[in-house]
Protein backbone atom coordinates (compact mmCIF):
# COMPACT_ATOMS: atom_id res chain seq x y z
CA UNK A 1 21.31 173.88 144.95
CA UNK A 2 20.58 170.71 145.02
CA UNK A 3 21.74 170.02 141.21
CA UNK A 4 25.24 170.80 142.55
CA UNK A 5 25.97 168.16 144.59
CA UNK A 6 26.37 165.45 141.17
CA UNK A 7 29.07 168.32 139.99
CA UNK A 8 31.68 167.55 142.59
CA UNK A 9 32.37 164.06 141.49
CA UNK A 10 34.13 163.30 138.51
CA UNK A 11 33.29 160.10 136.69
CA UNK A 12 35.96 157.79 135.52
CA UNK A 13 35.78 156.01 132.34
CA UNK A 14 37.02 152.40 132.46
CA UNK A 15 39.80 151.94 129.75
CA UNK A 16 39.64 148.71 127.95
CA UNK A 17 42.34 146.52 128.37
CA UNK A 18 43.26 145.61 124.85
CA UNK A 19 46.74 143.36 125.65
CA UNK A 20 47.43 140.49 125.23
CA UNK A 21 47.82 138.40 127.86
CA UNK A 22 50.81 136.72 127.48
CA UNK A 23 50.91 133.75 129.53
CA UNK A 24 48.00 132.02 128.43
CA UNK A 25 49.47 132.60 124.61
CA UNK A 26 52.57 130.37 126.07
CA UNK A 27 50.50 127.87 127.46
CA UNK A 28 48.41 127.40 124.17
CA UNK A 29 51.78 127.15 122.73
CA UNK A 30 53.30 124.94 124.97
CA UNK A 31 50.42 122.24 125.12
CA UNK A 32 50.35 122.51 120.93
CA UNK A 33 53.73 121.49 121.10
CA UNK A 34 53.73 118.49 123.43
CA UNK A 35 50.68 117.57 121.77
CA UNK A 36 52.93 117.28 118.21
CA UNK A 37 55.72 115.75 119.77
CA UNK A 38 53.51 113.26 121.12
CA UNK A 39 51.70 112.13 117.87
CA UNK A 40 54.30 113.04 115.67
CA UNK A 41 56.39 109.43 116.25
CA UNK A 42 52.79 107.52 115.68
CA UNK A 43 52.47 109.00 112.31
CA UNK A 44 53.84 106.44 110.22
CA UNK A 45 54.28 107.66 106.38
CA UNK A 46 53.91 104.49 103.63
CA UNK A 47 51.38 102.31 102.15
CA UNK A 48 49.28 99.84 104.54
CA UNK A 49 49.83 96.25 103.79
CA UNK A 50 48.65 93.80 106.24
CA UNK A 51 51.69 91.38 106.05
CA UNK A 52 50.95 87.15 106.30
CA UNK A 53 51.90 85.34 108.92
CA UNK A 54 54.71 82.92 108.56
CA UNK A 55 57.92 81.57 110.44
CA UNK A 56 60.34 84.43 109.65
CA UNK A 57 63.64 85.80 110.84
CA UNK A 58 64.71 89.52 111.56
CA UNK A 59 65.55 91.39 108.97
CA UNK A 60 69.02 91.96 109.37
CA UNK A 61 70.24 94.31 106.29
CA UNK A 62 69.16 97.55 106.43
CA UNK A 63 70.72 99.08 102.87
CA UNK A 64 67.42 97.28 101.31
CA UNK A 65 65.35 98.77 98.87
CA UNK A 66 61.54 97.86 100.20
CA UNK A 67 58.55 97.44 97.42
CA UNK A 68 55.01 97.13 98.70
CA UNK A 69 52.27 95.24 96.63
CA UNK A 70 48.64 96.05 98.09
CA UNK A 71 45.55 94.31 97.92
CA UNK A 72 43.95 96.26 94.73
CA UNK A 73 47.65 95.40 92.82
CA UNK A 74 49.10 98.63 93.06
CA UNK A 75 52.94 98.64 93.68
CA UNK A 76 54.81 100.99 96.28
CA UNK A 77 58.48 101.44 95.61
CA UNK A 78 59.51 102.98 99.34
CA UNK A 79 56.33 105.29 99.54
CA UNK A 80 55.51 105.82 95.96
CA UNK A 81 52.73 104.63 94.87
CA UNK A 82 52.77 103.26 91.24
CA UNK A 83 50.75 101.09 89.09
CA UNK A 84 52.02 97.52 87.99
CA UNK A 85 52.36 99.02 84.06
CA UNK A 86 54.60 102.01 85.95
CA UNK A 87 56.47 99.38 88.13
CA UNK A 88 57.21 97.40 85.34
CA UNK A 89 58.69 100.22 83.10
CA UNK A 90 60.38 102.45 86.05
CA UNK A 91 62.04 99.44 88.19
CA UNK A 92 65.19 98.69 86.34
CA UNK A 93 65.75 102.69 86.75
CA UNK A 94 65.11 102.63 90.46
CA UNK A 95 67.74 99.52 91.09
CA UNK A 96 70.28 101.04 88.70
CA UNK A 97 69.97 104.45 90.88
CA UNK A 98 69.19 103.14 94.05
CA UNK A 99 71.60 100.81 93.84
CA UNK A 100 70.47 98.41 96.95
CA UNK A 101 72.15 95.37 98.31
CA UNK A 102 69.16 93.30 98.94
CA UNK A 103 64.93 93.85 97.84
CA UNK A 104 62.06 93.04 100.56
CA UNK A 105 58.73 92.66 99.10
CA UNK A 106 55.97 93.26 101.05
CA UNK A 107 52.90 91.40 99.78
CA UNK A 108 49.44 91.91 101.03
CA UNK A 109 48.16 88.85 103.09
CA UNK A 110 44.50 89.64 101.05
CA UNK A 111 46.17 90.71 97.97
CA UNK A 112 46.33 88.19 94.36
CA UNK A 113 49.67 86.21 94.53
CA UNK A 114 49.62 86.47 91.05
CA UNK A 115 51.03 90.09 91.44
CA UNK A 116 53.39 89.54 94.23
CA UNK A 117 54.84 86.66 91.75
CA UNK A 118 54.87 89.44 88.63
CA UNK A 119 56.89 91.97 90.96
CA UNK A 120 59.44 89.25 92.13
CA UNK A 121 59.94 88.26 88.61
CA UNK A 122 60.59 92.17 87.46
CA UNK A 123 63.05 92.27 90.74
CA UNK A 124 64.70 89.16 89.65
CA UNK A 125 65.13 90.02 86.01
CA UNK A 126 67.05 93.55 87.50
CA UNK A 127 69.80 91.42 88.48
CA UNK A 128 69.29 91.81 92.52
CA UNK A 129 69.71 88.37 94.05
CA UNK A 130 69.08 88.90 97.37
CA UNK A 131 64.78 89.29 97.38
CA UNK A 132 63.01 88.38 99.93
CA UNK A 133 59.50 88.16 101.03
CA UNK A 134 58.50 89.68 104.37
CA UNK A 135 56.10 88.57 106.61
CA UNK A 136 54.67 89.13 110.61
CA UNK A 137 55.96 86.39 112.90
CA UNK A 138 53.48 83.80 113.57
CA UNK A 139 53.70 83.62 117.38
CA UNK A 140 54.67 79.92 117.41
C-alpha cells in the first residue's frame, strides 16, 4: 500500500490574485499630477517672436490688445494666427469688438520692417492712438 500514502494529502491550488492593487494606482496618479502642475505654468500658448533689443519702459496698461508680426510676415492678433491679406481685412472688426485702450506690436527682431510698418499703418488707420512697439530691454 504504498500508492496510499500520496492519498492523504490534499493539494491546494493557488488562486490568482486578480486585484488591483490600489496604492500603486494612487501613486501613478499622484506623480502624473505633480508632474502637470509642474509643466503646466511653462507652457506658454502664442506665437514666438524673438523681440529687438532697445531702451524700453514697462508696459504699464494692461487693457491692450497685443498683435504679433513673425519673421515669415504672418500676423498674430492675441494667438491667432492670420495672414497680412486676413489682417488687413479682419482688423478694423477686431478693434471695433475688442474695443482696447492701447495696441502693442510685437515685431520680429529677424522679421522685414516693411511688414511691421504695414501693420502699424492698418492699426493707425483704426483710429487707436495709443500703438506701441515692444521690445526686450537692452541690459544697459
Amino acid at each position: 500500500m504504498a500508492g496510499l500514502g500520496g492519498l492523504g494529502r490534499r493539494r491546494r491550488r493557488r488562486t490568482l490574485n486578480a486585484e488591483v492593487n490600489i496604492i500603486n494606482l494612487v501613486d501613478v496618479v499622484l506623480v502624473l499630477l505633480i508632474i502637470f502642475m509642474v509643466t503646466a505654468p511653462m507652457m506658454q500658448g502664442g506665437i514666438e517672436v524673438r523681440l529687438p533689443k532697445a531702451a524700453t519702459t514697462p508696459i504699464a496698461n494692461r487693457d491692450a490688445l497685443t498683435i504679433s508680426v513673425t519673421r515669415d510676415g504672418k500676423v498674430a492678433v492675441e494667438d491667432q494666427l492670420l495672414t497680412m491679406a486676413d489682417f488687413r481685412r479682419m482688423i478694423p472688426g477686431i478693434v471695433q469688438r475688442k474695443a482696447p485702450k492701447a495696441i502693442y506690436i510685437r515685431g520680429d527682431a529677424d522679421g522685414r520692417s516693411g511688414d511691421l510698418v504695414t501693420v502699424l499703418g492698418l492699426v493707425r488707420k483704426t483710429g487707436i492712438s495709443s500703438v506701441g512697439i515692444v521690445a526686450e530691454p537692452d541690459g544697459r
